[in-house]
PDB file of N, CA and C in Angstrom:
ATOM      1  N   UNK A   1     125.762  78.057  20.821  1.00  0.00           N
ATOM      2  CA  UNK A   1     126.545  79.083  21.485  1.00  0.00           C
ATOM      3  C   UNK A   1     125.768  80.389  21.547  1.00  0.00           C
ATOM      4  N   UNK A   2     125.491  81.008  20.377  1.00  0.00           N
ATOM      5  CA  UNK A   2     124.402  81.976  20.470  1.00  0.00           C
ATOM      6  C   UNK A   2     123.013  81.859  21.208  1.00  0.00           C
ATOM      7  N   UNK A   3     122.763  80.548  21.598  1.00  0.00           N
ATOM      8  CA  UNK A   3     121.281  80.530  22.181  1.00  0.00           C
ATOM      9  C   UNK A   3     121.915  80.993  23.734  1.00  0.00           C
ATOM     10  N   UNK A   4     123.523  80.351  24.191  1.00  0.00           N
ATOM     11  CA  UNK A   4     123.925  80.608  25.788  1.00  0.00           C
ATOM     12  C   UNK A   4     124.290  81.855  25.688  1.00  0.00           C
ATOM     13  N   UNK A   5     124.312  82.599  24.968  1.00  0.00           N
ATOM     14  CA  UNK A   5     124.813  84.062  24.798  1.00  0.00           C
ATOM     15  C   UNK A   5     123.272  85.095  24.999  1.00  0.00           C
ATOM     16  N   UNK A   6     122.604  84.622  24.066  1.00  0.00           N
ATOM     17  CA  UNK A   6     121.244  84.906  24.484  1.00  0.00           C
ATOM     18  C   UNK A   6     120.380  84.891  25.736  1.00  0.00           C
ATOM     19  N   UNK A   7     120.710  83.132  26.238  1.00  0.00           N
ATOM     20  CA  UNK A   7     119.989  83.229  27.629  1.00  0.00           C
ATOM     21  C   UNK A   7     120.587  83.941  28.940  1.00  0.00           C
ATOM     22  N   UNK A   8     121.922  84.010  28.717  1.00  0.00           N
ATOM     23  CA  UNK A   8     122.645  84.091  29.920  1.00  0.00           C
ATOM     24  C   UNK A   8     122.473  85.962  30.024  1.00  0.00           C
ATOM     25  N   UNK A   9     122.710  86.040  28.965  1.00  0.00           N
ATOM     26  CA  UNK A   9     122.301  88.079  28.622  1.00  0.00           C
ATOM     27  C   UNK A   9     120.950  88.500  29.487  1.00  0.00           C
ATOM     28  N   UNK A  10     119.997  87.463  29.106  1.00  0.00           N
ATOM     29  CA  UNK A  10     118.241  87.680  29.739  1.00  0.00           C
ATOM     30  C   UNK A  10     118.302  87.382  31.246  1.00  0.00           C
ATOM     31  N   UNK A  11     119.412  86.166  31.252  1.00  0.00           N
ATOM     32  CA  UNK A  11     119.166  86.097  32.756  1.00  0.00           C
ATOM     33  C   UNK A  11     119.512  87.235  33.116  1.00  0.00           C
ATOM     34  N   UNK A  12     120.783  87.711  33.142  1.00  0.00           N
ATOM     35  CA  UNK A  12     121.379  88.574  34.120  1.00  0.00           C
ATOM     36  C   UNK A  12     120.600  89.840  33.699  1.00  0.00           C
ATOM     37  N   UNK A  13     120.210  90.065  32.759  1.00  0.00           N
ATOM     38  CA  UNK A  13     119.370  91.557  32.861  1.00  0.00           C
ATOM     39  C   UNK A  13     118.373  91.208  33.994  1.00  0.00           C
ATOM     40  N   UNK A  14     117.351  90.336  33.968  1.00  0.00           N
ATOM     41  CA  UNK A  14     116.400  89.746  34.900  1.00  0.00           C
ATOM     42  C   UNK A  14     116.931  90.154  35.794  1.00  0.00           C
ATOM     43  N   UNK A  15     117.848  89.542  36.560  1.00  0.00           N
ATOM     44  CA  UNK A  15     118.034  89.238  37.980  1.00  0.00           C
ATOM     45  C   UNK A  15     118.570  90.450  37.846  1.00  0.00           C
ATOM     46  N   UNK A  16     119.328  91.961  37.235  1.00  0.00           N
ATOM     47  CA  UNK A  16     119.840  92.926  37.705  1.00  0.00           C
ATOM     48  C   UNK A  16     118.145  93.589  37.806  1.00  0.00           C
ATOM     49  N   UNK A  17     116.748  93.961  36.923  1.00  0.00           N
ATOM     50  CA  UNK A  17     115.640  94.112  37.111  1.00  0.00           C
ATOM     51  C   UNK A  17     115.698  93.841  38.611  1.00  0.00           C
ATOM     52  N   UNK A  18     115.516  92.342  39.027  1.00  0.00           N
ATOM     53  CA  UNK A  18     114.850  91.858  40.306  1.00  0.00           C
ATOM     54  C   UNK A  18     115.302  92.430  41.031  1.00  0.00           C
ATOM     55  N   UNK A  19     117.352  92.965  41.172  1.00  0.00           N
ATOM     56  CA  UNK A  19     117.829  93.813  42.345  1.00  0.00           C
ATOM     57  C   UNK A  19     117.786  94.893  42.327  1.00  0.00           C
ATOM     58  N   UNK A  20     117.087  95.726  41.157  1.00  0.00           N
ATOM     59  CA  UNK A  20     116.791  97.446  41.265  1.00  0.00           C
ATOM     60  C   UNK A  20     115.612  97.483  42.261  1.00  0.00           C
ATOM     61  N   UNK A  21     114.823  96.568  41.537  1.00  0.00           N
ATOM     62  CA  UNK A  21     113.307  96.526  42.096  1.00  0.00           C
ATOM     63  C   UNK A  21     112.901  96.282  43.880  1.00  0.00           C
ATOM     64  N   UNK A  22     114.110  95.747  44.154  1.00  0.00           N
ATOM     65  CA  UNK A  22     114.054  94.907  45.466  1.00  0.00           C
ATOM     66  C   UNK A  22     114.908  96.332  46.218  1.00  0.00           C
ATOM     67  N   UNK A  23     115.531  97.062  45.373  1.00  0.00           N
ATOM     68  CA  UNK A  23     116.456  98.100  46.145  1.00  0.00           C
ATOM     69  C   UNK A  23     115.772  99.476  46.118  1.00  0.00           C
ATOM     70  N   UNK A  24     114.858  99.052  45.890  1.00  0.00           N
ATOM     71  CA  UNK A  24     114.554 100.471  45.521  1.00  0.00           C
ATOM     72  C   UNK A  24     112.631 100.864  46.762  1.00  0.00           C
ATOM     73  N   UNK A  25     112.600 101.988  46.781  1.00  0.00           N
ATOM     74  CA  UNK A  25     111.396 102.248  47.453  1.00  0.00           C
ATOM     75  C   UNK A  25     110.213 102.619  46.362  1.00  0.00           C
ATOM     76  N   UNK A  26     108.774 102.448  46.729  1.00  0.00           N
ATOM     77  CA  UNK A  26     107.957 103.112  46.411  1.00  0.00           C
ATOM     78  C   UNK A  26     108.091 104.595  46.171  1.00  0.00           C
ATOM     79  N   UNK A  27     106.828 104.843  45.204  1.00  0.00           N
ATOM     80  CA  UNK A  27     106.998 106.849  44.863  1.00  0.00           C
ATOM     81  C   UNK A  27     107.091 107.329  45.962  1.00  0.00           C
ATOM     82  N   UNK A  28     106.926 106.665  47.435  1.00  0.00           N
ATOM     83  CA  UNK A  28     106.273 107.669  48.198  1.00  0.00           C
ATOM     84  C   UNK A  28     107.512 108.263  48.949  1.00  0.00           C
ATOM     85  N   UNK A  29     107.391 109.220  49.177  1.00  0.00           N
ATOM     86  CA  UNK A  29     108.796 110.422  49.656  1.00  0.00           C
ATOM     87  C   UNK A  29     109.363 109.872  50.934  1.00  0.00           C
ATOM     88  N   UNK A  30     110.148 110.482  52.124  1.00  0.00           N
ATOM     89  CA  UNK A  30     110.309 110.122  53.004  1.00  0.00           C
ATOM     90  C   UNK A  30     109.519 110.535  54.119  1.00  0.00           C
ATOM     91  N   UNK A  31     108.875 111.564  53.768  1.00  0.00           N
ATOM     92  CA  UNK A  31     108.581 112.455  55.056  1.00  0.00           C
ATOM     93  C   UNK A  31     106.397 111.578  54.561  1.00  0.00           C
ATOM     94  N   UNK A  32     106.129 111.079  53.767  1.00  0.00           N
ATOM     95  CA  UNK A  32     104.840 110.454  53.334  1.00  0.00           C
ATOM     96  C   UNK A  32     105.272 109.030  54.496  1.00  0.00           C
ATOM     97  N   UNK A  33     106.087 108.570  53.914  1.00  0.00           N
ATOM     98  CA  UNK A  33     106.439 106.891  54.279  1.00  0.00           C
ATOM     99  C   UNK A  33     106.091 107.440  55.938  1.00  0.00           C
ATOM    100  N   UNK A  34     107.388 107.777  56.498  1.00  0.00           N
ATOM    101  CA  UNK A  34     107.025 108.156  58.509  1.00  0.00           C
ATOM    102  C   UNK A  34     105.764 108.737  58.205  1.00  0.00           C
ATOM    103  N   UNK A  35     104.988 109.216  57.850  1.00  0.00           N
ATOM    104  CA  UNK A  35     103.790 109.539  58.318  1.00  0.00           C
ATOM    105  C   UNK A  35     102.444 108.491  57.947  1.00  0.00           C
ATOM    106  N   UNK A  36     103.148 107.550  57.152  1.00  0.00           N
ATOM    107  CA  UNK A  36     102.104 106.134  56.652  1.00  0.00           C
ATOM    108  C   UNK A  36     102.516 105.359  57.924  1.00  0.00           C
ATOM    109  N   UNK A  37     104.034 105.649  58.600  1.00  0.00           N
ATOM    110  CA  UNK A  37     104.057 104.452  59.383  1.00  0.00           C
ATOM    111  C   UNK A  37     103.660 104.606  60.318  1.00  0.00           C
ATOM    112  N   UNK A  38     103.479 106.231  61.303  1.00  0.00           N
ATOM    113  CA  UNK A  38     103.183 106.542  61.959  1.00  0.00           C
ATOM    114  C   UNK A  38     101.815 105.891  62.380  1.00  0.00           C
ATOM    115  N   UNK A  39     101.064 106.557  61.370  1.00  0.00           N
ATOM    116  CA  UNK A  39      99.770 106.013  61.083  1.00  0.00           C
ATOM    117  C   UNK A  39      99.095 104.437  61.579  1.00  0.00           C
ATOM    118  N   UNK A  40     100.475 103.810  60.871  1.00  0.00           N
ATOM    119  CA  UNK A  40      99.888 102.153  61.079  1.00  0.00           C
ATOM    120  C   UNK A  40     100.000 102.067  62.945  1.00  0.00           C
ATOM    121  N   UNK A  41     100.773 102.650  63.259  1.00  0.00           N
ATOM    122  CA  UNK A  41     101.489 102.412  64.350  1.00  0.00           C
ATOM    123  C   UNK A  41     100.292 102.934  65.668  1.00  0.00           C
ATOM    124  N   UNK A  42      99.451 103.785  64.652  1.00  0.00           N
ATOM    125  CA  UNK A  42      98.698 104.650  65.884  1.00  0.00           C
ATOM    126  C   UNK A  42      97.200 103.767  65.411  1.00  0.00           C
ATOM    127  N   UNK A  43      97.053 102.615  64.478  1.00  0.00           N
ATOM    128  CA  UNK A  43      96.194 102.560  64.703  1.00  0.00           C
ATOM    129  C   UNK A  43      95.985 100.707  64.947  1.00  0.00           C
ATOM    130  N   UNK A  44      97.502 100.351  64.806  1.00  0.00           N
ATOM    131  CA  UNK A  44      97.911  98.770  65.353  1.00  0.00           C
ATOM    132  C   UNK A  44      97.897  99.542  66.952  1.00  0.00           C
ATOM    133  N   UNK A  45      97.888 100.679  67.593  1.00  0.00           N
ATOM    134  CA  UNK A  45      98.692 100.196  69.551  1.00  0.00           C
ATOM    135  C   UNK A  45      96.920  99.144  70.349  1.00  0.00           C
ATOM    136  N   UNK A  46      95.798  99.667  69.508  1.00  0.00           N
ATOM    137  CA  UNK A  46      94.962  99.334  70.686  1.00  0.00           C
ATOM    138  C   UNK A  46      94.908  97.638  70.414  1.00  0.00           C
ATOM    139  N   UNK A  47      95.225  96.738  69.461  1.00  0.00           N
ATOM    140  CA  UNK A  47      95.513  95.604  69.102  1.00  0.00           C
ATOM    141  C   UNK A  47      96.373  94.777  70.065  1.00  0.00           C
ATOM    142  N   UNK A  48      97.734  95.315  69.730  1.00  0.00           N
ATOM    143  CA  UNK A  48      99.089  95.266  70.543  1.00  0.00           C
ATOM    144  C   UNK A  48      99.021  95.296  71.885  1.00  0.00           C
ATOM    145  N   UNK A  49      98.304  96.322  72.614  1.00  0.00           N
ATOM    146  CA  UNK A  49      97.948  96.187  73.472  1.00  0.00           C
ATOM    147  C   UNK A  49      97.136  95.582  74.717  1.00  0.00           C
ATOM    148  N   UNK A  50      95.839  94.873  73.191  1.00  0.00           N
ATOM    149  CA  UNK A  50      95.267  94.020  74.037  1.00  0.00           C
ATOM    150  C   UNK A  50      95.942  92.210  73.632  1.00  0.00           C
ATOM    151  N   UNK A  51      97.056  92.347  73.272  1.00  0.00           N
ATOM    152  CA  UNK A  51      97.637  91.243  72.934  1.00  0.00           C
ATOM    153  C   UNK A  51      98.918  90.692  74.012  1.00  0.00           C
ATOM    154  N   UNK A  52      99.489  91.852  74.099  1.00  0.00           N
ATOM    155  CA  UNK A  52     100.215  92.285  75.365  1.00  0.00           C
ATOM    156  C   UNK A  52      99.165  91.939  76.683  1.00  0.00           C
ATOM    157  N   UNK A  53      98.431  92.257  76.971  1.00  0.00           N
ATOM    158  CA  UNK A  53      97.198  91.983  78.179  1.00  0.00           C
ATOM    159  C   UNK A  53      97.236  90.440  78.309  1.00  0.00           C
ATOM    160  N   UNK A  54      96.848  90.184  77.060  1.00  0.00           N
ATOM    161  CA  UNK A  54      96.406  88.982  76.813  1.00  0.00           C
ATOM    162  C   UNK A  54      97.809  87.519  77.030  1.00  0.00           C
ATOM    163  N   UNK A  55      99.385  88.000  76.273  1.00  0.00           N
ATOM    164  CA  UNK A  55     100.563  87.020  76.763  1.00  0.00           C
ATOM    165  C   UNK A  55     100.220  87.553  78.392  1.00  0.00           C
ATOM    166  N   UNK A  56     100.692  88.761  79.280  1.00  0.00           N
ATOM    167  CA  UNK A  56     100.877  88.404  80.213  1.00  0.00           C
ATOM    168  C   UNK A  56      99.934  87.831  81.470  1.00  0.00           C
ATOM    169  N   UNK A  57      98.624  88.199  81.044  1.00  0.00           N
ATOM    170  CA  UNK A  57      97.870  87.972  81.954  1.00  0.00           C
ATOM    171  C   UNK A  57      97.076  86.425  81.966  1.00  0.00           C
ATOM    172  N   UNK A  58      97.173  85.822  80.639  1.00  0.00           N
ATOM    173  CA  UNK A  58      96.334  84.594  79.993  1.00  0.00           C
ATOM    174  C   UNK A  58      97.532  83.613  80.225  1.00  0.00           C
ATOM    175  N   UNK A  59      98.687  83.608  79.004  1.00  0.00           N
ATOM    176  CA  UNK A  59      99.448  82.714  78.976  1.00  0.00           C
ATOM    177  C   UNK A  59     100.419  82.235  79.618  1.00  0.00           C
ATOM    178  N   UNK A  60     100.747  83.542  80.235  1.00  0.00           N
ATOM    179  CA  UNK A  60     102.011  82.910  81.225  1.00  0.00           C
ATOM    180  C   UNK A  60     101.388  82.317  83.069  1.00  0.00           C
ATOM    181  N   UNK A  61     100.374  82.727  83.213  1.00  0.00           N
ATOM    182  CA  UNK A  61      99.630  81.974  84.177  1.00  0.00           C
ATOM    183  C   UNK A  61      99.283  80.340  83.407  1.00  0.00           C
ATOM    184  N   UNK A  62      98.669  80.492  82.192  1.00  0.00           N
ATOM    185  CA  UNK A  62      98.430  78.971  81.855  1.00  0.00           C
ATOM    186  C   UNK A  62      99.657  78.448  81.657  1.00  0.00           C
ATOM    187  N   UNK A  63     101.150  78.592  81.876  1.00  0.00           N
ATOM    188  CA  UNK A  63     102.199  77.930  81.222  1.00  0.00           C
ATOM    189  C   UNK A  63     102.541  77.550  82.501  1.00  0.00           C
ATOM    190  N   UNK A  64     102.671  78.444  84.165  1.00  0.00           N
ATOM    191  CA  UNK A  64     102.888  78.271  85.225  1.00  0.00           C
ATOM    192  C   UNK A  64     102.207  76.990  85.496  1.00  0.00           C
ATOM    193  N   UNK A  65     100.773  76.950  85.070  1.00  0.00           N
ATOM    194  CA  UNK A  65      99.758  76.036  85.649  1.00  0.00           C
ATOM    195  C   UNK A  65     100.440  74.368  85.181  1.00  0.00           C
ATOM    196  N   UNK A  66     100.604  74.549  83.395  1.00  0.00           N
ATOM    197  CA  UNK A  66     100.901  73.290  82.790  1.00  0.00           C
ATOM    198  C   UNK A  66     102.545  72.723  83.557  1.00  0.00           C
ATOM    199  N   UNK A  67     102.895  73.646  83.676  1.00  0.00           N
ATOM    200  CA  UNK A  67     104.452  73.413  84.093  1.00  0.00           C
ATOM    201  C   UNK A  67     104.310  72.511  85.737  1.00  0.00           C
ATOM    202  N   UNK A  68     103.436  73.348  86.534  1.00  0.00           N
ATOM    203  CA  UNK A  68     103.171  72.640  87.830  1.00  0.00           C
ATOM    204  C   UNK A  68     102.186  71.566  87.359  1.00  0.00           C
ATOM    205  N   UNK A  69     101.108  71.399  86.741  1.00  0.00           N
ATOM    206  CA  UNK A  69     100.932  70.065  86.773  1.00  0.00           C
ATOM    207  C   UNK A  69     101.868  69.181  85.608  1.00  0.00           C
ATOM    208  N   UNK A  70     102.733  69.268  84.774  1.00  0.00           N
ATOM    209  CA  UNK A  70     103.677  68.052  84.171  1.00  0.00           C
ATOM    210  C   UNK A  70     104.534  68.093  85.662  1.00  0.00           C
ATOM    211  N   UNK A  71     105.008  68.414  86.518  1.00  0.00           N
ATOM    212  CA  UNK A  71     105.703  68.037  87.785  1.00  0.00           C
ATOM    213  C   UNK A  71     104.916  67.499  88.626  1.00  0.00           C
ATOM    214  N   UNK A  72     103.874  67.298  88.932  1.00  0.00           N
ATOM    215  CA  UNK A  72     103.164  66.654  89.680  1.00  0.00           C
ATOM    216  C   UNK A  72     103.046  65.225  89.194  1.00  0.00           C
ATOM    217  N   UNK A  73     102.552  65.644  88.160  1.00  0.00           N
ATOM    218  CA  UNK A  73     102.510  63.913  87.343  1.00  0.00           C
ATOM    219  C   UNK A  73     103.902  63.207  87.203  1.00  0.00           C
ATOM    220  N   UNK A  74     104.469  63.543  87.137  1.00  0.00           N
ATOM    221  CA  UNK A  74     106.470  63.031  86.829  1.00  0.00           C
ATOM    222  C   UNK A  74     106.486  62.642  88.496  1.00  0.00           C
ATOM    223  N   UNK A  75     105.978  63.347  89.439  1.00  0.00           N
ATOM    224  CA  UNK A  75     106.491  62.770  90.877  1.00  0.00           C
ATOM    225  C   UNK A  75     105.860  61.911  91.171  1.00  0.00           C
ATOM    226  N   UNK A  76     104.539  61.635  90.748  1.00  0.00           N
ATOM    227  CA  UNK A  76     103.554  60.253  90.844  1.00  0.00           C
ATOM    228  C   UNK A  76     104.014  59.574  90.044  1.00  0.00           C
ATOM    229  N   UNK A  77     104.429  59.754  88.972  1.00  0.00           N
ATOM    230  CA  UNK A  77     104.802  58.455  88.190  1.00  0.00           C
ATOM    231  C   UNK A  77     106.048  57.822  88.942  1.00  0.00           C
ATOM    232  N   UNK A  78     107.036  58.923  89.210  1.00  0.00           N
ATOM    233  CA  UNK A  78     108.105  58.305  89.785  1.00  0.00           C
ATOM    234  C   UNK A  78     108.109  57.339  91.624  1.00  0.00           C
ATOM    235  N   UNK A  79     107.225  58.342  91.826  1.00  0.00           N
ATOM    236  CA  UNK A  79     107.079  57.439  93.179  1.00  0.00           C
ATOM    237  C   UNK A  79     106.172  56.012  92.824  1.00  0.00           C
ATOM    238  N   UNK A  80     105.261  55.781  92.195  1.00  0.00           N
ATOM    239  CA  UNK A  80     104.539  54.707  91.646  1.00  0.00           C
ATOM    240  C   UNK A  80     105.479  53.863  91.262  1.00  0.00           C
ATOM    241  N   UNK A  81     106.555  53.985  90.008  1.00  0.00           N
ATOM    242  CA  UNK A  81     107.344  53.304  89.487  1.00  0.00           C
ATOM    243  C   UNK A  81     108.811  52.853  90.736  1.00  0.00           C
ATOM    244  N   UNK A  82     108.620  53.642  91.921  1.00  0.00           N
ATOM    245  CA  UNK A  82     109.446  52.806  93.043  1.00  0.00           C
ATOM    246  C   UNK A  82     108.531  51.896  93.767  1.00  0.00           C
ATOM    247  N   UNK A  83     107.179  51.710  93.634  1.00  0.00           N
ATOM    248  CA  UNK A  83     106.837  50.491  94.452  1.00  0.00           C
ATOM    249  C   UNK A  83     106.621  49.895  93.248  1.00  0.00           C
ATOM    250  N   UNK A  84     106.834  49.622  91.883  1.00  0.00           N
ATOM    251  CA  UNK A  84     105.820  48.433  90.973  1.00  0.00           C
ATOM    252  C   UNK A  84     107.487  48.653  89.920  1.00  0.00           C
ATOM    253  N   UNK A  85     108.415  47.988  90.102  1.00  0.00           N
ATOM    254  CA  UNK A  85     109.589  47.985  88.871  1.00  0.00           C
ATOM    255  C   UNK A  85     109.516  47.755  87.524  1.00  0.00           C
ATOM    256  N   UNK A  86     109.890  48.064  86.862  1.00  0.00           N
ATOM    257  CA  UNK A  86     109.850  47.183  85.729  1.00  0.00           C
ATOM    258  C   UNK A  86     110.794  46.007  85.935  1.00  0.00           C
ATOM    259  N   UNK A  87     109.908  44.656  85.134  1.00  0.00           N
ATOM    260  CA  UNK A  87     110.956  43.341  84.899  1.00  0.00           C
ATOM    261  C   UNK A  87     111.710  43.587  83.488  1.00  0.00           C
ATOM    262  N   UNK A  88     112.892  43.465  83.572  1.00  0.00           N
ATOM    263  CA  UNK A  88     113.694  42.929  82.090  1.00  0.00           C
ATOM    264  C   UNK A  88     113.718  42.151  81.697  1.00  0.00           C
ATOM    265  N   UNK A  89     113.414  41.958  80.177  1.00  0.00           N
ATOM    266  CA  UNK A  89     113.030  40.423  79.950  1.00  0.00           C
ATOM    267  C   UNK A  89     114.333  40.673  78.387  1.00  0.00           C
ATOM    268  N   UNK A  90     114.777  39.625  78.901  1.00  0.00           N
ATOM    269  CA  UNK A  90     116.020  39.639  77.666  1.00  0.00           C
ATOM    270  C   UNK A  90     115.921  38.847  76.281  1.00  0.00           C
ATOM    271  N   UNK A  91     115.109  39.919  75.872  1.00  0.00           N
ATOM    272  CA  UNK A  91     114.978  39.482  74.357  1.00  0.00           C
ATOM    273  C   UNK A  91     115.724  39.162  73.585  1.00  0.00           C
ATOM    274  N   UNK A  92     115.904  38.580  72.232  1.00  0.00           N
ATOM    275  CA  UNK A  92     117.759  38.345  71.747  1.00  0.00           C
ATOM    276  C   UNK A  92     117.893  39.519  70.717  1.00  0.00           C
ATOM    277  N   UNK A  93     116.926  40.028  70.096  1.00  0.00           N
ATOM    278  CA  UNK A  93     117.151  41.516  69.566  1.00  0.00           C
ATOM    279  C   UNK A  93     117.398  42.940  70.141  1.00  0.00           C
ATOM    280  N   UNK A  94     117.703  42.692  71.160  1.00  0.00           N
ATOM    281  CA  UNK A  94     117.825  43.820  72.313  1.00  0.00           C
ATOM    282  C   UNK A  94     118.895  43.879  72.427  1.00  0.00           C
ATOM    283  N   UNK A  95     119.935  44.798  72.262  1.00  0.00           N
ATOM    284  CA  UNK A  95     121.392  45.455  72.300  1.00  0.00           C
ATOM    285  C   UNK A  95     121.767  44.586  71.370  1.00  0.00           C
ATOM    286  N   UNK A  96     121.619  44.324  70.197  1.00  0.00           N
ATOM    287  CA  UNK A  96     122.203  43.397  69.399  1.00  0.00           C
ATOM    288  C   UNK A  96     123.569  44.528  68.252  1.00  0.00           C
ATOM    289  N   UNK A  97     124.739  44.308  68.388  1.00  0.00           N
ATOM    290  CA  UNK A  97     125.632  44.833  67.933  1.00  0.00           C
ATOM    291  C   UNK A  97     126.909  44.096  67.502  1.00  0.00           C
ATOM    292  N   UNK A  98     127.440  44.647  66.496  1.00  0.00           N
ATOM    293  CA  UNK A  98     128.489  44.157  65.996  1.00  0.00           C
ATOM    294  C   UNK A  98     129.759  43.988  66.468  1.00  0.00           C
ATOM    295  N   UNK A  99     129.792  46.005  66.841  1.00  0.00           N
ATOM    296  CA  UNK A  99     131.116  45.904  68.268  1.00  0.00           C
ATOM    297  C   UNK A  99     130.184  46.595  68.737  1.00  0.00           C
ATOM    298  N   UNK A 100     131.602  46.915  69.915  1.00  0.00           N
ATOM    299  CA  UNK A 100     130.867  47.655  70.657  1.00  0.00           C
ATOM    300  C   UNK A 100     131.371  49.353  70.094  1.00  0.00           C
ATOM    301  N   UNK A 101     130.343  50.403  71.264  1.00  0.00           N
ATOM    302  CA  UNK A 101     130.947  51.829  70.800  1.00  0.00           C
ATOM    303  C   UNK A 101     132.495  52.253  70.845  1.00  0.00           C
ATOM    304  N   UNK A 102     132.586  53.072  70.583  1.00  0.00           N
ATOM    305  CA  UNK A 102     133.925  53.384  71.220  1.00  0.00           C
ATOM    306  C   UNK A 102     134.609  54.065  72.703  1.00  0.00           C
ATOM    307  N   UNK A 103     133.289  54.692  73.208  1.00  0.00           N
ATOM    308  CA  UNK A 103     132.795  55.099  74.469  1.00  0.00           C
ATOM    309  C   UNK A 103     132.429  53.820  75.558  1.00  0.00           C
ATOM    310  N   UNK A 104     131.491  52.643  74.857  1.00  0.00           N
ATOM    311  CA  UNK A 104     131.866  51.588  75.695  1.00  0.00           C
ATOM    312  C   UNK A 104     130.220  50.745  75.053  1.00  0.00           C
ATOM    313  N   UNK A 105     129.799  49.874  75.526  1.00  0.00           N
ATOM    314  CA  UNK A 105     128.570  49.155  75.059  1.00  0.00           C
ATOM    315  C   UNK A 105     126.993  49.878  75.091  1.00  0.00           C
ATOM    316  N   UNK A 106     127.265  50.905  75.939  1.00  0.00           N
ATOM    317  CA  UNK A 106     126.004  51.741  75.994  1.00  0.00           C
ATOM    318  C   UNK A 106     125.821  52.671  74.502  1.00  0.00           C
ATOM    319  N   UNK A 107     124.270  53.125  74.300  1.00  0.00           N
ATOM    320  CA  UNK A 107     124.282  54.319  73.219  1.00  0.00           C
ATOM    321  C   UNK A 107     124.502  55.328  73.569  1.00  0.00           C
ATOM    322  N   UNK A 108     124.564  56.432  72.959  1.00  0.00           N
ATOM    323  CA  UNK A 108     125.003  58.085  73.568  1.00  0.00           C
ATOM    324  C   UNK A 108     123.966  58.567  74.302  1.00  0.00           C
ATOM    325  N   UNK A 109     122.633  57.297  74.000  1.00  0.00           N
ATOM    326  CA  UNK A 109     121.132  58.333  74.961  1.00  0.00           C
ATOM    327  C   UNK A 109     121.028  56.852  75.976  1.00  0.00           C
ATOM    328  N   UNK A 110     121.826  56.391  76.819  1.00  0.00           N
ATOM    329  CA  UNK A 110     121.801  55.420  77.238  1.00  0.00           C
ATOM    330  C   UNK A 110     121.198  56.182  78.589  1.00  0.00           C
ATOM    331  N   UNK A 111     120.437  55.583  79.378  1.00  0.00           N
ATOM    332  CA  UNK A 111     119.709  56.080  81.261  1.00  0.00           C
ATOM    333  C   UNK A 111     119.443  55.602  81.564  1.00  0.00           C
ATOM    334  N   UNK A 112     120.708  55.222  82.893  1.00  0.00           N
ATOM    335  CA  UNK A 112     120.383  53.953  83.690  1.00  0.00           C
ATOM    336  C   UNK A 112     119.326  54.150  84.659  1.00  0.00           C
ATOM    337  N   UNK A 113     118.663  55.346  84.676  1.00  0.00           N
ATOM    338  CA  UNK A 113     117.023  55.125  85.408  1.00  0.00           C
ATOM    339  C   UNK A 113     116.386  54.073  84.546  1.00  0.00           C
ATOM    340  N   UNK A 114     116.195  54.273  83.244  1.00  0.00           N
ATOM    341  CA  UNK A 114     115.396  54.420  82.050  1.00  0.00           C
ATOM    342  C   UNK A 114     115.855  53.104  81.240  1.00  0.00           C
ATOM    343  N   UNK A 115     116.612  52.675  80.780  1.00  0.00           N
ATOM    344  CA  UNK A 115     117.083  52.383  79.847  1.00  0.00           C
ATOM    345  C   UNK A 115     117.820  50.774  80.670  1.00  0.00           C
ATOM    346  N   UNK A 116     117.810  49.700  80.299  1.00  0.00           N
ATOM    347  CA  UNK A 116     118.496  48.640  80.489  1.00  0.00           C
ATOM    348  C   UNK A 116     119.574  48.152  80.277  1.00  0.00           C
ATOM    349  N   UNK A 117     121.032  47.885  81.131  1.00  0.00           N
ATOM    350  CA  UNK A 117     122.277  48.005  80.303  1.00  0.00           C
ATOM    351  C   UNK A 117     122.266  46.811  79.562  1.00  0.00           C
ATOM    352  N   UNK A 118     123.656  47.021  78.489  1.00  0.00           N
ATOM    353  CA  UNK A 118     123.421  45.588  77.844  1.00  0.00           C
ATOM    354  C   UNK A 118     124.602  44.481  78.321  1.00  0.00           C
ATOM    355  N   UNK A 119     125.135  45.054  79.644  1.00  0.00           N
ATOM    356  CA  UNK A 119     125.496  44.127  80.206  1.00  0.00           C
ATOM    357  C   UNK A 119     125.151  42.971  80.934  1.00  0.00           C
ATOM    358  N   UNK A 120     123.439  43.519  81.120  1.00  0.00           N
ATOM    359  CA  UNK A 120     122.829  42.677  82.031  1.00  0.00           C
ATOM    360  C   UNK A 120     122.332  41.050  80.875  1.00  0.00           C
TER     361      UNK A 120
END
């Protein structure tokens, strides 16, 4: 009993330590701090700036680019995949279930582009 009287005393002094410490600021005054931050601020802009340059002028042209070619490729695949079908081949582990859902025999990510019913 005295050892939980002991630990539980250390904890909570601890953790009241950890929330002074965490609440509290450095020596440095208020009118020091705005002028430390100032500081960082005036000597992070030429960084920021060329980082800023750099999202709009670099990445969002390369994201335009990737974006138009994944659509190019999706319309070749899709027009390709209307002259050459896929065959279904009815495996016996394929839709194998106990019941059915309660929604109906399909899964919730069921696509009848995509996906084979298991009615067939």
């Amino acid at each position: 009993m005295a050892s939980r009287v002991l630990f539980n005393s250390q904890l909570t002094s601890a953790v009241k330590r950890a929330g002074v410490r965490f609440q509290t600021t450095s020596s440095v005054s208020g009118a020091e701090f705005v002028a430390q931050r100032d500081a960082m601020k005036a000597h992070a802009a030429p960084a920021a700036g060329t980082w800023k340059k750099i999202s709009i002028f670099v990445c969002i042209p390369a994201l335009l680019a990737a974006g138009i070619n994944a659509y190019n490729l999706a319309e070749a695949h899709e027009a390709h995949m209307a002259h050459h079908p896929r065959e279904y081949v009815k495996y016996p582990y394929i839709n194998v279930r106990g019941k059915d859902f309660f929604w109906g025999k399909e899964s919730l990510f069921f696509n009848p582009k995509v996906n084979f019913s298991a009615e067939e």
